[in-house]
Protein backbone atom coordinates (compact mmCIF):
# COMPACT_ATOMS: atom_id res chain seq x y z
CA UNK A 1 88.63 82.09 97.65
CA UNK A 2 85.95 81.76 100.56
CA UNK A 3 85.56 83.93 103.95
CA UNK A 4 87.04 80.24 105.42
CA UNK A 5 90.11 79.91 103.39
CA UNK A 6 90.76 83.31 103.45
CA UNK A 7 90.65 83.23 107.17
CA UNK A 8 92.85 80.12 107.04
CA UNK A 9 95.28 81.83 104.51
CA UNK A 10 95.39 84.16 107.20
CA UNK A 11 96.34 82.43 110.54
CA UNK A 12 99.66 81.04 108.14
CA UNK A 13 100.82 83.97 106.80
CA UNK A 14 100.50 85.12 110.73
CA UNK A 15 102.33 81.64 111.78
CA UNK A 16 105.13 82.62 109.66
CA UNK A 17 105.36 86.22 110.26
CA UNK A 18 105.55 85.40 114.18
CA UNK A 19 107.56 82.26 113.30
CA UNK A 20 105.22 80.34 115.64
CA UNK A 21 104.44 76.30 114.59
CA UNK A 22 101.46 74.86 114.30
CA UNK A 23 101.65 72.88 117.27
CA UNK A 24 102.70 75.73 119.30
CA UNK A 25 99.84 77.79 118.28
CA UNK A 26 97.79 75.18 119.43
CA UNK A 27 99.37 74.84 122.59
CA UNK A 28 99.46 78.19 123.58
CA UNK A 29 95.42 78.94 122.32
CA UNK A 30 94.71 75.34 124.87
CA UNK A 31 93.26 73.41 121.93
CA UNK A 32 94.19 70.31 120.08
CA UNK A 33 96.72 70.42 117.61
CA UNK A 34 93.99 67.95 115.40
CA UNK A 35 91.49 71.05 116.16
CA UNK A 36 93.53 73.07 114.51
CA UNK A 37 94.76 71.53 111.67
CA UNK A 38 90.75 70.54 110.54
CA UNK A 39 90.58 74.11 110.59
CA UNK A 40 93.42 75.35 108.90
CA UNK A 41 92.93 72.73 106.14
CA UNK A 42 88.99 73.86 105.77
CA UNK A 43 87.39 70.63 107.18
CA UNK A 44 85.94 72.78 109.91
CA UNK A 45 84.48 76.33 109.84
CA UNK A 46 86.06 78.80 111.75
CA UNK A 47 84.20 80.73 114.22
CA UNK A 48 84.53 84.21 115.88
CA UNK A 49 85.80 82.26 119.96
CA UNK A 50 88.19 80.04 118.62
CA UNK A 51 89.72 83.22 116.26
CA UNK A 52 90.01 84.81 119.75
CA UNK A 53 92.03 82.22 121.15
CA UNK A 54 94.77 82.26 118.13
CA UNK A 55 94.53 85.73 117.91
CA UNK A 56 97.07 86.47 120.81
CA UNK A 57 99.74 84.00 120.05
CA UNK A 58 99.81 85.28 116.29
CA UNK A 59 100.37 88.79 117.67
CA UNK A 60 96.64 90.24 117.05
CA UNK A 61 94.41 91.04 119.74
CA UNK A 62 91.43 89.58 119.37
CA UNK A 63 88.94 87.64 115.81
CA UNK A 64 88.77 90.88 115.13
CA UNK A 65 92.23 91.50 114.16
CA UNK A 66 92.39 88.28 111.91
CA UNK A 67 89.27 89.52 110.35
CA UNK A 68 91.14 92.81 109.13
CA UNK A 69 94.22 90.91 108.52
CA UNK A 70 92.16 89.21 106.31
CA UNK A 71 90.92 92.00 104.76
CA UNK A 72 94.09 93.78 104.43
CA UNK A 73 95.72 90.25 101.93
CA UNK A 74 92.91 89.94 100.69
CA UNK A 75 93.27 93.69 99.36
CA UNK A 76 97.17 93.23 98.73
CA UNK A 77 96.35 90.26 96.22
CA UNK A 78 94.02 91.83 94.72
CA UNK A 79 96.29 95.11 94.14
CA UNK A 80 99.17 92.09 93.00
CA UNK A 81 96.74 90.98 90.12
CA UNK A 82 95.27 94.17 88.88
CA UNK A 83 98.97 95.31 88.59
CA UNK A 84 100.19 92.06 87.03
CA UNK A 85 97.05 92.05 84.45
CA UNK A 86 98.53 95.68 83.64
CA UNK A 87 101.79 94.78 82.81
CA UNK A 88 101.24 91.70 81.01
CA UNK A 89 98.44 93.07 78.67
């Protein structure tokens, strides 16, 4: 998976885990629910202002904090599939 879907992976699993929509995360950042949705969907790179914008309503404080977030599952999957290799071999 790239640095954009991984980013976009991200911003869900935060959606979810703050049980915000799609169109209220747009709302809230003051951008265009279309906006978003290229973005989330990987039609459109993201880049480090608008990850600024989202990163308050998802409960992160600033691109920065989606960038470790996106670090951190990117780390937890990988920990999921080295264990799962392990106990199906």
């Amino acid at each position: 998976m790239d640095n954009q879907a991984a980013l976009s992976r991200t911003i869900l699993i935060q959606m979810a885990r703050t049980g915000i929509t799609q169109a209220q995360l747009a709302h809230k950042a003051g951008i265009g629910e279309a906006r978003l949705s290229r973005h989330i969907n990987n039609y459109r790179d993201w880049t480090i202002p608008l990850l600024d914008v989202l990163a308050q309503p998802l409960g992160l404080h600033d691109a920065f904090g989606i960038v470790e977030a996106t670090q951190k599952e990117r780390t937890l999957v990988s920990s999921i599939n080295t264990q799962h290799r392990f106990l199906t071999a």
